[in-house]
Protein backbone atom coordinates (compact mmCIF):
# COMPACT_ATOMS: atom_id res chain seq x y z
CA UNK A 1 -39.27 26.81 76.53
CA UNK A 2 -41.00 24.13 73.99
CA UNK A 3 -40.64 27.24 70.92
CA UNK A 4 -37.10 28.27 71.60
CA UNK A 5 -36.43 23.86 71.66
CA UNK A 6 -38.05 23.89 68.78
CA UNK A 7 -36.22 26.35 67.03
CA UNK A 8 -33.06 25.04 68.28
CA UNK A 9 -33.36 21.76 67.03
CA UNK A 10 -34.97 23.31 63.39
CA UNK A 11 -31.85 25.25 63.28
CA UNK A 12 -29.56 22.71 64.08
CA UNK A 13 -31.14 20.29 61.69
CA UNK A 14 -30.47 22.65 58.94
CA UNK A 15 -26.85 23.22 59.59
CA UNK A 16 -26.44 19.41 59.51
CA UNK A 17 -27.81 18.72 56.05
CA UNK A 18 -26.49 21.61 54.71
CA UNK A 19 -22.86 23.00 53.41
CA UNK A 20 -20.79 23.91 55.86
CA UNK A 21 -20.65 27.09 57.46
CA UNK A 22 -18.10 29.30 58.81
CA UNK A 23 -18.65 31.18 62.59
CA UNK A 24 -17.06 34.45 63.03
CA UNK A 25 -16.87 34.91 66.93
CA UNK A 26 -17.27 37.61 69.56
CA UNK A 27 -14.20 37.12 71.83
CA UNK A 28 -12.27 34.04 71.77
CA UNK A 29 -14.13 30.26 71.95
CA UNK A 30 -12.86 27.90 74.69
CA UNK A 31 -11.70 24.13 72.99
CA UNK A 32 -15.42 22.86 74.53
CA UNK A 33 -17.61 25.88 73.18
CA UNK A 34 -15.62 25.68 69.32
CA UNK A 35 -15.81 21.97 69.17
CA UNK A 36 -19.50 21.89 70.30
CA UNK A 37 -20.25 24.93 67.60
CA UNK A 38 -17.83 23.63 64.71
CA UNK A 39 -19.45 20.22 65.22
CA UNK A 40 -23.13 21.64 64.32
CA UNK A 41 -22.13 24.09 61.84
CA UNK A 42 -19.93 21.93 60.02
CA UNK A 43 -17.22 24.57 59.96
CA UNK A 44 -14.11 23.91 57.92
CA UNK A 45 -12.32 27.13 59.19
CA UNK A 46 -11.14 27.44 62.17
CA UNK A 47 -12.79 30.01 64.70
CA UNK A 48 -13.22 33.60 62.76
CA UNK A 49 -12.33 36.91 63.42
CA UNK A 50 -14.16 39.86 61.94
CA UNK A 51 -11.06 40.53 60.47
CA UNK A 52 -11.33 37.24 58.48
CA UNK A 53 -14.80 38.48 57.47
CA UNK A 54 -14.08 41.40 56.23
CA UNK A 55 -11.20 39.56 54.47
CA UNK A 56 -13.12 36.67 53.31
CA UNK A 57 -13.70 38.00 49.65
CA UNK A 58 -10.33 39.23 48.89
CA UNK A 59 -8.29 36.36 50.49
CA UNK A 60 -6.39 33.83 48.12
CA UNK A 61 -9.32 31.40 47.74
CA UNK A 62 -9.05 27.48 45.84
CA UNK A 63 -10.84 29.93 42.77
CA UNK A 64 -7.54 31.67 42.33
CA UNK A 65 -5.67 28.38 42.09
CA UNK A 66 -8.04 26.82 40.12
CA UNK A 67 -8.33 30.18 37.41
CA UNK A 68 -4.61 29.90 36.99
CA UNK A 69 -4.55 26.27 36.65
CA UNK A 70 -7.15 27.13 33.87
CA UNK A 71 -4.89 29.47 31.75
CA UNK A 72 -2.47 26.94 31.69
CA UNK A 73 -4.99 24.10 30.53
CA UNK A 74 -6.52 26.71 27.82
CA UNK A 75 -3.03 27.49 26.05
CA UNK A 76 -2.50 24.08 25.66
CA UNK A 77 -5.79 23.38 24.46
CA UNK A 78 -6.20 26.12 22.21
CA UNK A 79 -2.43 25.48 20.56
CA UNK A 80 -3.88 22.75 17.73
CA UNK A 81 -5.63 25.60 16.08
CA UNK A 82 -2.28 27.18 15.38
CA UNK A 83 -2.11 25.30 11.93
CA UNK A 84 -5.55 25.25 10.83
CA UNK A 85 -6.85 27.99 8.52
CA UNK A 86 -8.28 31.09 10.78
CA UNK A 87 -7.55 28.99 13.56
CA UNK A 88 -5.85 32.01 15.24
CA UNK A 89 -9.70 33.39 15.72
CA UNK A 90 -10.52 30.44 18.44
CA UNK A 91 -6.89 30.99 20.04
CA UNK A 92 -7.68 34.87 20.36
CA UNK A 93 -11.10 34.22 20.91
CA UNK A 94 -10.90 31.43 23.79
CA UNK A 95 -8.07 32.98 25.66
CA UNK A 96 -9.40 35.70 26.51
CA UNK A 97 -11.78 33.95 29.30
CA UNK A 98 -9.30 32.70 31.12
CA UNK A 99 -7.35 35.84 31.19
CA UNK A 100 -10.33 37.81 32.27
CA UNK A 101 -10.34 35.38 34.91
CA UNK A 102 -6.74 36.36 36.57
CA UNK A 103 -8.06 38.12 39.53
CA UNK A 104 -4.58 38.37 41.28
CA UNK A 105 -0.65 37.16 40.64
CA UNK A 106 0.84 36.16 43.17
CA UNK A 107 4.62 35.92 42.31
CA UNK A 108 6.81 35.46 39.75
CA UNK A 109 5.13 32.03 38.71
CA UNK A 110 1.97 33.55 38.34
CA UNK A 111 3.48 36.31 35.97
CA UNK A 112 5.24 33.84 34.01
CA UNK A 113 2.09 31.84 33.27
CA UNK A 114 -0.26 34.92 32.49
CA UNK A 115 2.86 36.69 30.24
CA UNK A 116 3.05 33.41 28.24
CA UNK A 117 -0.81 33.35 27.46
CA UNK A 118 -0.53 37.00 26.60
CA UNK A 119 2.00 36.53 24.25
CA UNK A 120 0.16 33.93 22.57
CA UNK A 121 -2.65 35.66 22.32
CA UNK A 122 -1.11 38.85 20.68
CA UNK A 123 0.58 36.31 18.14
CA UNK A 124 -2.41 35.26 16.71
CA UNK A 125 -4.31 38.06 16.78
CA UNK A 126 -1.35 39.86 14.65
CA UNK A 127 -1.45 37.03 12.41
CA UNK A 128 -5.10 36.73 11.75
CA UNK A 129 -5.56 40.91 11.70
CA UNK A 130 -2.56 42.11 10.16
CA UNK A 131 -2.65 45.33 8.69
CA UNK A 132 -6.14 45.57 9.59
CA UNK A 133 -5.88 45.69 13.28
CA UNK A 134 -6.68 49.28 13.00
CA UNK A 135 -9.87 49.14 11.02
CA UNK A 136 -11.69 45.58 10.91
CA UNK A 137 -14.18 45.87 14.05
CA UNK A 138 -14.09 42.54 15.46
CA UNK A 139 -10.49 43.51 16.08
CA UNK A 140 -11.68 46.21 18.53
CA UNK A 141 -11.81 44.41 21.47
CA UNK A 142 -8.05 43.23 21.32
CA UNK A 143 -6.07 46.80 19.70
CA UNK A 144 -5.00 49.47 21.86
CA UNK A 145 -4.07 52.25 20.80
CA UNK A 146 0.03 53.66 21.39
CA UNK A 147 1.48 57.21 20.44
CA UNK A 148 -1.23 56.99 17.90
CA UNK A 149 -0.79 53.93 16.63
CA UNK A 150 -3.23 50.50 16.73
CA UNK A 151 -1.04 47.72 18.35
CA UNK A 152 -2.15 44.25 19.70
CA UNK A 153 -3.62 44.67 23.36
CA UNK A 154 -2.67 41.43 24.26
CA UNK A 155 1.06 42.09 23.89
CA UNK A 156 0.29 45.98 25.50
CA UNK A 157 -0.25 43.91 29.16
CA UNK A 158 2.24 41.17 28.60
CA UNK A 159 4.71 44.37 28.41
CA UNK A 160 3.06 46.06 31.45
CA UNK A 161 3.82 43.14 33.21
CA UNK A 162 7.32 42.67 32.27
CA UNK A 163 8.42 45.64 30.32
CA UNK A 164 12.15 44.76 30.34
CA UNK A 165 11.85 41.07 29.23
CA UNK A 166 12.54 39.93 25.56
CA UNK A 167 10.46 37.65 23.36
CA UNK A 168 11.52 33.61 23.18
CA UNK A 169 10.57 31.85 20.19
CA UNK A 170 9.52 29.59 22.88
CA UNK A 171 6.70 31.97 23.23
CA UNK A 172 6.55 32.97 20.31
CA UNK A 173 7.89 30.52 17.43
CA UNK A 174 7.12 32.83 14.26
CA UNK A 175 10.05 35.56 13.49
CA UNK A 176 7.75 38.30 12.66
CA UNK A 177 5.68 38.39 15.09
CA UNK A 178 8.57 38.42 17.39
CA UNK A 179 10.09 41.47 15.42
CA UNK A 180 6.34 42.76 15.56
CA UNK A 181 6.02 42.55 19.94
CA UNK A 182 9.47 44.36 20.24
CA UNK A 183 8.14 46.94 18.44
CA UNK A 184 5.23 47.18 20.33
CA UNK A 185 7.53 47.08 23.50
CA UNK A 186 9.78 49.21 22.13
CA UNK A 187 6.48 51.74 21.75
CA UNK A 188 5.40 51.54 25.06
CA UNK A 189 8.94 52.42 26.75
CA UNK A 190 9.36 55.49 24.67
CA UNK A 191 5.40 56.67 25.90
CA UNK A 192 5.30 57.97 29.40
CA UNK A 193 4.33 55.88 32.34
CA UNK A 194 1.14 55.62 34.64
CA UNK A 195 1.42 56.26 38.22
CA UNK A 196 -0.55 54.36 40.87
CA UNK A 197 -0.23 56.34 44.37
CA UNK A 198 -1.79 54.80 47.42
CA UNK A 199 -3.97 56.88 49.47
CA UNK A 200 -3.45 56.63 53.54
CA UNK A 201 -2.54 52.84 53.62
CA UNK A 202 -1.48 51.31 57.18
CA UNK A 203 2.18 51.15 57.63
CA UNK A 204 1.72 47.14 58.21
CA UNK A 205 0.20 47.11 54.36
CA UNK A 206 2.68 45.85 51.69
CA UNK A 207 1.41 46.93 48.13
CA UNK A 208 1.85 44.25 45.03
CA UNK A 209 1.85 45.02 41.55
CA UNK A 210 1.29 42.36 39.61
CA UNK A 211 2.98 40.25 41.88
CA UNK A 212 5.59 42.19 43.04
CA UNK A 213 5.80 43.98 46.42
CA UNK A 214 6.78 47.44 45.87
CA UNK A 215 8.06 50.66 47.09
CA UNK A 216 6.76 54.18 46.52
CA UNK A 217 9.22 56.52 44.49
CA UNK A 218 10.02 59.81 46.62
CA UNK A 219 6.89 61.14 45.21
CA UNK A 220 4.65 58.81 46.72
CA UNK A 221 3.65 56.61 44.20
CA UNK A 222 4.69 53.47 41.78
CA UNK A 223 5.54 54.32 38.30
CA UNK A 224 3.97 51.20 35.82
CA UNK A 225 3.23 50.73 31.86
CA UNK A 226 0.47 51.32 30.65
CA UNK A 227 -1.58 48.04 30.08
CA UNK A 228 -3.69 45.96 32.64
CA UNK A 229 -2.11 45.82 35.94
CA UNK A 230 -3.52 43.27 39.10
CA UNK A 231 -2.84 45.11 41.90
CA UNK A 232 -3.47 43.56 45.79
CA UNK A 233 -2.41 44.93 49.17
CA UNK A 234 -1.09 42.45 52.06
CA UNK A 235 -2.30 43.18 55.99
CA UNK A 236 -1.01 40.21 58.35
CA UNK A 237 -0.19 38.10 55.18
CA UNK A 238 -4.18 38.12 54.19
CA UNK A 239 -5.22 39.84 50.93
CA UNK A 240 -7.42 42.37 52.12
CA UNK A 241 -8.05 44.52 48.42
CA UNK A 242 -7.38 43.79 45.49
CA UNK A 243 -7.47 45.79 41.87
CA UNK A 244 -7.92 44.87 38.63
CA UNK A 245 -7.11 47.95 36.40
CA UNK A 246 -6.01 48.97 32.82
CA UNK A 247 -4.12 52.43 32.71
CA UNK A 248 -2.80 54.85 29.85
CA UNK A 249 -0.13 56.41 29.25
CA UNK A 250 0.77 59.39 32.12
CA UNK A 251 -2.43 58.72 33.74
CA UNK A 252 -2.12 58.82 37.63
CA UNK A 253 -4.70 56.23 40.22
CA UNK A 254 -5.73 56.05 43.01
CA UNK A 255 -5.52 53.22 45.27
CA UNK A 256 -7.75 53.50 48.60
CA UNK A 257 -8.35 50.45 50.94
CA UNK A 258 -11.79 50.60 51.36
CA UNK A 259 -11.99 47.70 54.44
CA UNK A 260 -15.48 47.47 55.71
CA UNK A 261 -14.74 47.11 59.33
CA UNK A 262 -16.70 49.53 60.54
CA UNK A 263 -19.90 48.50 58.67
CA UNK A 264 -19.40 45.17 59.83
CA UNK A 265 -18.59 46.34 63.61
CA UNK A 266 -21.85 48.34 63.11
CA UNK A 267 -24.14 45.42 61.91
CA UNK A 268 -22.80 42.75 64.33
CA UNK A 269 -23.91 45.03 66.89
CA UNK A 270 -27.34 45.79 65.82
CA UNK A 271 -27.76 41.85 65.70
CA UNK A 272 -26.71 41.01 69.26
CA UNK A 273 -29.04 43.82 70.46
CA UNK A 274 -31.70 41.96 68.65
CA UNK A 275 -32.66 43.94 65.74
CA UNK A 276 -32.43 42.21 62.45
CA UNK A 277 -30.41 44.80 59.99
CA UNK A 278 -29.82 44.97 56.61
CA UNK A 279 -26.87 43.50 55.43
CA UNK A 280 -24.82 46.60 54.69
CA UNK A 281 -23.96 46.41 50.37
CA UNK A 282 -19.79 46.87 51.51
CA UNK A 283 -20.09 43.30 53.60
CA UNK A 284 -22.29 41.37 51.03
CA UNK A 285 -19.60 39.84 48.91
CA UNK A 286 -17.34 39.03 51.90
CA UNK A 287 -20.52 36.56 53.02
CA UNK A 288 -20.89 35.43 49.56
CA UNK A 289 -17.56 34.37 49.97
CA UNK A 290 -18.61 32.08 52.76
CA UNK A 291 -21.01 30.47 50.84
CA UNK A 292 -24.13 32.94 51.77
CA UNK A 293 -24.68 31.20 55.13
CA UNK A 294 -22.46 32.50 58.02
CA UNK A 295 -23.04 31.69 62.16
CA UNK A 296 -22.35 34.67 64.23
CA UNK A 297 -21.10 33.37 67.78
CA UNK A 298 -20.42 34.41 71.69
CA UNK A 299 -20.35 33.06 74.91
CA UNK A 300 -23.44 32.79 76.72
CA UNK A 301 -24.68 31.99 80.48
CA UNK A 302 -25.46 28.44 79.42
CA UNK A 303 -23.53 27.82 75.93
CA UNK A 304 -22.72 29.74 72.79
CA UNK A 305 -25.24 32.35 71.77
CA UNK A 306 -25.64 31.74 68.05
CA UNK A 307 -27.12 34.08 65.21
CA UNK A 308 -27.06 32.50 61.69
CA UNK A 309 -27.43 35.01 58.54
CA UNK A 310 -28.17 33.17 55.95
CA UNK A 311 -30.57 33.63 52.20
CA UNK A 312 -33.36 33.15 54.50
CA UNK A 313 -33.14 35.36 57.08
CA UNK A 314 -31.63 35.35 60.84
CA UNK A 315 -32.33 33.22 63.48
CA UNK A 316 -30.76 32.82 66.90
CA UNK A 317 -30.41 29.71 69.49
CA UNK A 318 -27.98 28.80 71.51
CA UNK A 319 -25.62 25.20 71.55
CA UNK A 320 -25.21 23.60 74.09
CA UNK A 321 -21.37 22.92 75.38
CA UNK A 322 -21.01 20.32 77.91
CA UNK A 323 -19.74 23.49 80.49
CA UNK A 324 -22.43 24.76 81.84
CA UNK A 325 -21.93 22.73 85.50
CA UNK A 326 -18.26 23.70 84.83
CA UNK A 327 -16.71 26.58 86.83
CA UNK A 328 -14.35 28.16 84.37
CA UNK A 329 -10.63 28.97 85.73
CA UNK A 330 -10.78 31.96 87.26
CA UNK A 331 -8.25 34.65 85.50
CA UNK A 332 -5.02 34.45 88.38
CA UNK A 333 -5.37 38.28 89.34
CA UNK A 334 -8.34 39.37 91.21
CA UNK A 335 -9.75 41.85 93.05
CA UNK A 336 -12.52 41.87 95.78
CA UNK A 337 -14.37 43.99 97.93
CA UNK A 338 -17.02 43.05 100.51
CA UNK A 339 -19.39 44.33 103.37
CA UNK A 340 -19.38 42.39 106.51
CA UNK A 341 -20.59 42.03 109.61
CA UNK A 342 -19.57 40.07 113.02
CA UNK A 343 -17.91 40.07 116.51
CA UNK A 344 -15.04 41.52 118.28
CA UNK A 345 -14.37 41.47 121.74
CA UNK A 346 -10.95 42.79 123.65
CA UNK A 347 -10.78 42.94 127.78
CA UNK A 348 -9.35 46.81 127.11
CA UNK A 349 -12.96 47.86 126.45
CA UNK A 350 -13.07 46.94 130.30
CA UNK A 351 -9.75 48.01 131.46
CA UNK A 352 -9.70 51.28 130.22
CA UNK A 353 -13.16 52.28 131.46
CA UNK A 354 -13.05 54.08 134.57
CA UNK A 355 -15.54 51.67 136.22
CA UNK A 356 -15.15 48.25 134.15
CA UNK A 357 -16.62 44.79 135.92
CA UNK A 358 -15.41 42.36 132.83
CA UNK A 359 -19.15 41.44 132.45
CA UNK A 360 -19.68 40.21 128.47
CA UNK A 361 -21.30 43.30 127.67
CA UNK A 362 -18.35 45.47 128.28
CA UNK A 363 -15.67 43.15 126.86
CA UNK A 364 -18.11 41.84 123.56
CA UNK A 365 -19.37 44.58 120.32
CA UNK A 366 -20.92 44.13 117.33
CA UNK A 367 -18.16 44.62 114.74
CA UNK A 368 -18.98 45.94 111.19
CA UNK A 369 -16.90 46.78 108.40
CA UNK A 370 -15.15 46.68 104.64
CA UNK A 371 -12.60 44.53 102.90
CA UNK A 372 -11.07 45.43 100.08
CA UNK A 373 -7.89 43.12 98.96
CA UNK A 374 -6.60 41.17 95.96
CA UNK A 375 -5.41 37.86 95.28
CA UNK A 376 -3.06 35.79 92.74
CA UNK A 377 -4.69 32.09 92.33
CA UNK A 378 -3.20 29.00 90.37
CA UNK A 379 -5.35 26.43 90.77
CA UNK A 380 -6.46 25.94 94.07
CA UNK A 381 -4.11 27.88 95.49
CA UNK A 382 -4.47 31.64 96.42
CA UNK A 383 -2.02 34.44 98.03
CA UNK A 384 -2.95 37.43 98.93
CA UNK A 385 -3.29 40.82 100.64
CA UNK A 386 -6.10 42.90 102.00
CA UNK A 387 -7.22 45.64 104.34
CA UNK A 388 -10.29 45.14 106.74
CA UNK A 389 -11.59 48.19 108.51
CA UNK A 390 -14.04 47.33 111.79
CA UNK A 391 -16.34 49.74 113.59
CA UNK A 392 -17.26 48.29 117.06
CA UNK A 393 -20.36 50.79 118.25
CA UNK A 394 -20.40 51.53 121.69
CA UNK A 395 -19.11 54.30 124.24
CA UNK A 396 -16.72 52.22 125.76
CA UNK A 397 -15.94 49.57 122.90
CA UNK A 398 -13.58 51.94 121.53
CA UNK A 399 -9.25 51.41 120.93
CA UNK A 400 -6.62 54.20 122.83
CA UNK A 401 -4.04 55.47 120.83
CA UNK A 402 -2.08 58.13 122.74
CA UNK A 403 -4.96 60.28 124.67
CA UNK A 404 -7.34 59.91 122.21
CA UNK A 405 -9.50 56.86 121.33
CA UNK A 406 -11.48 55.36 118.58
CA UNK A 407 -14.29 53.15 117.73
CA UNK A 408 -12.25 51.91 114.32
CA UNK A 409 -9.45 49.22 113.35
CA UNK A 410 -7.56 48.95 110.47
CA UNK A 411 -6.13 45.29 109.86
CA UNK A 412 -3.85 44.94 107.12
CA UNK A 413 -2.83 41.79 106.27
CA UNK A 414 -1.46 38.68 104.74
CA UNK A 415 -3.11 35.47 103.29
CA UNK A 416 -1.65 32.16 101.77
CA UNK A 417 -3.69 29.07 101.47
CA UNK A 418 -6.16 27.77 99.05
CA UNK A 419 -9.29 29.58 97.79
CA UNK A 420 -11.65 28.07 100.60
CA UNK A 421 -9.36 28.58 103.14
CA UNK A 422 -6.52 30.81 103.94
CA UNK A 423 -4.04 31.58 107.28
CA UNK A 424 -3.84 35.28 107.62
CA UNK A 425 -1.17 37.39 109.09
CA UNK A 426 -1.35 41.75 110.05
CA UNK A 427 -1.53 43.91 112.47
CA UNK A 428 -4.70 45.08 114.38
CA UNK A 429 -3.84 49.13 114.81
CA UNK A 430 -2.92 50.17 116.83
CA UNK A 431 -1.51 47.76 119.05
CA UNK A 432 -2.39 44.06 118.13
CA UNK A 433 -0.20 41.40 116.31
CA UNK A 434 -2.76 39.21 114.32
CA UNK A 435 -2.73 35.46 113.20
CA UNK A 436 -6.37 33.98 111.87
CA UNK A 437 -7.88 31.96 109.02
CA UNK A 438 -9.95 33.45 106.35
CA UNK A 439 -12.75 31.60 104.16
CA UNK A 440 -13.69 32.38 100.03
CA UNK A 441 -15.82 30.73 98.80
CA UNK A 442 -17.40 31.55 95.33
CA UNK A 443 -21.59 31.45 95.04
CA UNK A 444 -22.18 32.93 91.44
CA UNK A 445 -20.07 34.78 89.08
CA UNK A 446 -18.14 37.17 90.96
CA UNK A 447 -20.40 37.12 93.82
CA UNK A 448 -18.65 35.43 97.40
CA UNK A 449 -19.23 34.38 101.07
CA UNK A 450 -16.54 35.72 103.06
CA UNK A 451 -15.61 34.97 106.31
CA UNK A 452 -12.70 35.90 108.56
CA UNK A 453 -11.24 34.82 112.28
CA UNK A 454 -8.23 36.41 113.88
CA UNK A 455 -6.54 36.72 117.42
CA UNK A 456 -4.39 39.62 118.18
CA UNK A 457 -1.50 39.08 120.26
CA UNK A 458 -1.27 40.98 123.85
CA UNK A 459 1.11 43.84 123.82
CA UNK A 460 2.98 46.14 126.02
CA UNK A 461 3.63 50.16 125.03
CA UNK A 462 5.73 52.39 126.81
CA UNK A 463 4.05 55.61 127.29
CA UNK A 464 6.45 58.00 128.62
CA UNK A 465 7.33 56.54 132.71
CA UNK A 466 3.78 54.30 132.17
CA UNK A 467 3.27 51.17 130.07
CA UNK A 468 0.22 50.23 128.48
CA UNK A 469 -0.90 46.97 128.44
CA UNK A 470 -3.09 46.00 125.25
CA UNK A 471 -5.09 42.27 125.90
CA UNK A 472 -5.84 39.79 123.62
CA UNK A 473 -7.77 40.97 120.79
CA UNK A 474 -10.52 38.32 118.70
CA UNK A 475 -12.34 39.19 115.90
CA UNK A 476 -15.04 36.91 113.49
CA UNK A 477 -17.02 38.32 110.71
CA UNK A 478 -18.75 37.19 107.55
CA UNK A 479 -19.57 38.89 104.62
CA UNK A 480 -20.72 39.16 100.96
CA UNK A 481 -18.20 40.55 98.54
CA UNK A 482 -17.86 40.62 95.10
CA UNK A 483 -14.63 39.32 92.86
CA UNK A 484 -13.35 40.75 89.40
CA UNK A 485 -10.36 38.95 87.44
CA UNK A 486 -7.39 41.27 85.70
């Protein structure tokens, strides 16, 4: 008890001086057990699903924001080198980090702002290369090469991503260069189109290409320039893969989610059964995402059952919730069934035997038996219906039903009340009218005490030119049963 107190409060410690860190849960936290776990994990997320993990690295994240915010910032900054002799190397140059860094567009803004940097780019680089785009070598890295001939790669994707869109001297304020990217354009439509075809997506994805949600052509795929294309697919409105892909002309991709679901399902399992696995290599950049520190969490028999993966290691503990003397509400369907055990006595057992005195012997069994029933609760309250079957032991503790006789009962009936205490209404077969009170009362999870009282009503049957007269009927038993919610 002192080690696992003093692991707790270790662990704890940590996550309180540290980042904070996300929980993915097992089931769904009550209010109490996520604000007792957010609280010491420091959590900025709400509650996560293993969905969300498995999401976590493809998501729109503050980095995609913040990359885009940077391509704006770096055209502006790089713009006072447009005058200044080879200043087009710098604008060529330092572009081309924050257009690397584009991981996703996500609509027609997005486009816009990448398209204009593009453009920019492929100006100067014309202008400083000129006709030796082709040969120079530190021109490599931004020619591509189109029916043969070396054009600027830069204006290659701005085309891919708008193919039909004509040149502004907005974007580009020099004539020829503008007479230059419409030729380059001009190329590209006349060269024949990649194809991108999705491989056994969910019908609930939605595929975007380069910001654009798409359809697939009656041959099952998308039809694009060639050029760099960002590619994403949408499950639930949550990015859950992404692409980043340059493609020639008439070259056909594939696009396969590759979701790691069941690694993770896999992994989660292994630790809650204890065993400390290897993260698996498809689920490491999803907790990088996280920050590298991620609780795993469940609810326990007294307060969340925590495992934190983190650079160090795992380690488990629990938190405490502020529920544990609580008595959770119950689900409002149930179903029970119990053994039990008690009295029944009827003054038949007397008046049918051949020699009967009345004495309490004759008129008093043992009475044994099952319950089975359910029961709809709100609250307190509780309605329901059950059947109780009694055995009374005994040659002459037995019930006629025509000539024969029998040492059963069933009692169908009735209850309405609240959960400690019901009124119950059936019918003792075969012959008794019932009224009674019946008792639940819960001692652990799903186990009960059950107890039950009734009085059967005298009755009168015809039997052909004879009537039979049946006497009061009483009945007590208690039991053990055992509850399960719906």
């Amino acid at each position: 008890m002192l080690r696992f107190l003093a692991v707790s409060l270790v662990f704890l410690a940590t996550a309180s001086h540290s980042d904070a860190t996300e929980v993915v849960w097992s089931g769904q936290p009550t209010p109490a057990e996520w604000a007792a776990v957010s609280a010491a994990s420091g959590a900025q997320q709400g509650p996560m699903s293993l969905f969300d993990l498995t999401t976590a690295a493809t998501r729109i994240s503050s980095s995609d924001l913040e990359a885009m915010d940077a391509l704006s910032a770096a055209i502006e900054d790089v713009r006072m080198y447009e005058t200044r002799l080879d200043g087009e190397l710098v604008i060529m140059r330092d572009l081309q980090r924050p257009v690397d860094g584009i991981r996703i567009l996500q609509d027609q803004a997005d486009r816009d702002r990448l398209f204009k940097a593009l453009t920019y780019q492929g100006f100067a680089v014309d202008r400083f290369f000129m006709d030796g785009l082709a040969t120079q070598d530190d021109a490599a890295p931004f020619r591509e090469t189109v029916s043969g001939l070396s054009v600027e790669r830069p204006w290659v994707d701005a085309v891919a991503l708008e193919p039909d869109r004509d040149i502004s001297p907005y974007e580009i304020a020099e004539a020829p260069q503008r007479v230059a990217y419409t030729a380059v354009r001009d190329e590209i439509s006349r060269a024949l189109p990649a194809t991108l075809v999705p491989v056994d997506f969910p019908a609930e994805a939605t595929l975007f290409v380069d910001g654009r949600a798409v359809t697939l052509s009656p041959t099952g795929g998308v039809r694009v320039p060639m050029g760099r294309h960002l590619m994403h697919v949408l499950i639930d409105d949550v990015v859950v893969q992404r692409w980043d892909m340059r493609v020639l002309a008439g070259e056909e991709r594939a696009l396969s989610l590759d979701l790691p679901t069941a690694d993770a399902q896999t992994w989660m399992a292994a630790l809650w059964n204890g065993e400390d696995p290897a993260l698996p290599e498809s689920l490491a950049p999803h907790i990088d995402a996280l920050g590298g520190d991620v609780w795993f969490a469940r609810q326990g028999r007294r307060g969340v059952d925590v495992i934190r993966v983190g650079p160090d290691g795992v380690e488990r503990t629990q938190v405490e919730t502020g529920e544990a003397s609580q008595t959770k509400e119950d689900p409002p369907f149930s179903l029970f069934g119990a053994v039990n055990a008690g009295w029944l006595s009827s003054g038949n057992f007397s008046l049918d035997a051949p020699d009967g005195a009345f004495t309490v012997g004759e008129v008093n069994s043992a009475n044994f038996g099952l319950t089975v029933g359910g029961s709809y609760s709100r609250g307190l309250i509780r309605i329901g219906a059950g059947f109780q079957l009694a055995y009374t032991p005994g040659e002459a503790h037995v019930a006629r039903v025509g000539s024969s006789k029998t040492p059963f009962r069933a009692y169908p009936y009735l209850a309405a009340g609240i959960k400690p205490l019901q009124a119950t209404f059936g019918y003792a077969l075969p012959h008794h009218p019932t009224a009674g009170l019946r008792s639940e009362i819960a001692l652990t999870k799903g186990i009960e005490l059950q107890g039950t009282v009734w009085y059967g009503l005298a009755t009168t049957r015809s039997r052909g030119s004879d009537d039979y007269q049946s006497l009061p009927l009483y009945a007590a038993t208690v039991g053990v049963g055992y509850r399960f919610g719906l």
